[in-house]
Protein backbone atom coordinates (compact mmCIF):
# COMPACT_ATOMS: atom_id res chain seq x y z
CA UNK A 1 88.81 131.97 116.48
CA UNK A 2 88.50 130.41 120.11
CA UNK A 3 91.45 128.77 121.66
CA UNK A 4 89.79 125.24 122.18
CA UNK A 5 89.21 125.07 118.16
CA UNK A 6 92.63 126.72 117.04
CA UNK A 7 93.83 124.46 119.21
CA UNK A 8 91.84 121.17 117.69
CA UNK A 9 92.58 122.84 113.98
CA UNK A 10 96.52 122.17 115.12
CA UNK A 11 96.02 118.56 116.22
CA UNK A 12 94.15 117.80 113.36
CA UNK A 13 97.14 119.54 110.75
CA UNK A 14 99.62 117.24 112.88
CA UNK A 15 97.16 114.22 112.12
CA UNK A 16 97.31 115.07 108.46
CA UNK A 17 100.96 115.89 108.44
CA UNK A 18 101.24 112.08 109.99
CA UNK A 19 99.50 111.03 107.26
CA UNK A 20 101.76 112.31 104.62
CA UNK A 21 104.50 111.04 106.23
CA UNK A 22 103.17 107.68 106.36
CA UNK A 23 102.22 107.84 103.10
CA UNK A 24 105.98 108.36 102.11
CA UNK A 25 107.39 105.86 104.51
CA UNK A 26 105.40 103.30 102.66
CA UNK A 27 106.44 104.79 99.29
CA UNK A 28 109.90 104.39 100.72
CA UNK A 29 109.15 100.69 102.00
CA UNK A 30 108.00 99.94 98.25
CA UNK A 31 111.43 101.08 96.68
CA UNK A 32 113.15 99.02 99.96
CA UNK A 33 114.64 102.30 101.00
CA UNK A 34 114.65 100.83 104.47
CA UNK A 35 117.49 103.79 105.39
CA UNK A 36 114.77 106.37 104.37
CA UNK A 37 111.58 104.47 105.56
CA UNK A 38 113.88 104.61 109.75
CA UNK A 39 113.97 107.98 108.85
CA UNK A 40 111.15 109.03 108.63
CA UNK A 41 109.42 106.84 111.33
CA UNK A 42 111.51 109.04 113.49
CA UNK A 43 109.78 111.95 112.52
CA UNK A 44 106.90 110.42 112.93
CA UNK A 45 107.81 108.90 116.18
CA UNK A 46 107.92 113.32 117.55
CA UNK A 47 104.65 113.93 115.97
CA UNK A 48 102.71 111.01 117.60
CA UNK A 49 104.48 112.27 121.02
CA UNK A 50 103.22 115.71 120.31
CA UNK A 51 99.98 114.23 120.01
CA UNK A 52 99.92 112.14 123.05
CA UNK A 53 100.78 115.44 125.17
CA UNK A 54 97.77 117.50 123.43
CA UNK A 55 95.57 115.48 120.99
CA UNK A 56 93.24 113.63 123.13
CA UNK A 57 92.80 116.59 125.84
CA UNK A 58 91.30 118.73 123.63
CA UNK A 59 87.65 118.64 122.84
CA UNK A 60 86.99 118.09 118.63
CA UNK A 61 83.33 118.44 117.03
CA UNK A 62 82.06 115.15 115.76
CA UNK A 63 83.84 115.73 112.06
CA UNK A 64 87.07 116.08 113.09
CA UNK A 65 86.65 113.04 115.33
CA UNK A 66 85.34 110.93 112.62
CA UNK A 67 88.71 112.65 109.94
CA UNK A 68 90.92 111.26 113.06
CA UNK A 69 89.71 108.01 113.08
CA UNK A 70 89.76 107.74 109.39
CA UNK A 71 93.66 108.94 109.09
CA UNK A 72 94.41 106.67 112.08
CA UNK A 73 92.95 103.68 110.42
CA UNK A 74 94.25 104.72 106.81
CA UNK A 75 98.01 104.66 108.85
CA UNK A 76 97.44 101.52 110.26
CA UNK A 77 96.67 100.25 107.05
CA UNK A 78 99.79 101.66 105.33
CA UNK A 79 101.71 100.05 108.99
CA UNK A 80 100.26 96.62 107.55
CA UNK A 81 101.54 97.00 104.60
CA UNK A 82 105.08 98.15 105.70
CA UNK A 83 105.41 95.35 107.67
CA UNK A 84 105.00 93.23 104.94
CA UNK A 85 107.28 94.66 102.58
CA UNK A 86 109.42 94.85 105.73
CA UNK A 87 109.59 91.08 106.49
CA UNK A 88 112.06 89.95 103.63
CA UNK A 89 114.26 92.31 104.29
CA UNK A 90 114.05 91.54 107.90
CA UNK A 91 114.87 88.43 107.60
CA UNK A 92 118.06 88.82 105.29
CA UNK A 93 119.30 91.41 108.09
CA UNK A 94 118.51 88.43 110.66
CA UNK A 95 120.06 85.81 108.56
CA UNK A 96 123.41 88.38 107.96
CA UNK A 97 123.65 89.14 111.56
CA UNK A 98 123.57 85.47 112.37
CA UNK A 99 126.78 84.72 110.09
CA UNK A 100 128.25 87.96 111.27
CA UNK A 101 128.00 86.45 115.11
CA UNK A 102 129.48 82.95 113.72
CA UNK A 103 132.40 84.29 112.04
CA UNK A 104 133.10 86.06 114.71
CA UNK A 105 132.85 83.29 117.45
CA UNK A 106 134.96 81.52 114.76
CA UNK A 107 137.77 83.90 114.40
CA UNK A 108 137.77 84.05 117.90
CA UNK A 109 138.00 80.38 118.33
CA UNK A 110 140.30 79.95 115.65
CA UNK A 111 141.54 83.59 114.70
């Protein structure tokens, strides 16, 4: 196997591995396992570095490019949806964090 297509065949598995884990943060997201779903955008957070330092240097034959583009848009799809499923629970954290801050201004006002 040549170098430039071992070393396509490796961006591609990262792609795919991406794609699994994106699959389970949003499987995560639907059980509001927010702890988990942090977790493993982290992970994912080192594989889409790795892929900015070597993914889009190397050359890829037309399939691979068109797989890419279909896990890219398949993750930004399960991002949507994540976000969604996201918001409520955003918004309680906000709302928390709001009387948190108040309290405290109060206790120090008063305390």
């Amino acid at each position: 196997m040549n170098e430039p297509h071992a070393a396509w065949e490796q961006t591609m598995r990262t792609y795919e591995f991406l794609a699994q884990k994106s699959t389970a943060m949003l499987e995560a997201a639907t059980r509001s396992e927010w702890d988990t779903v942090i977790e493993i955008e982290r992970e994912c957070q080192t594989l889409i570095a790795q892929l900015k330092v070597h993914g889009d240097v190397i050359p890829m034959d037309e399939s691979a490019r068109r797989r890419k583009v279909q896990i890219i848009r398949h993750m930004l799809e399960q991002d949507a949806e994540i976000r969604e499923l996201a918001h409520p629970w955003m918004a309680e954290l906000s709302r928390v964090m709001r009387i948190s801050r108040t309290q405290r201004k109060v206790e120090n006002a008063y305390g």
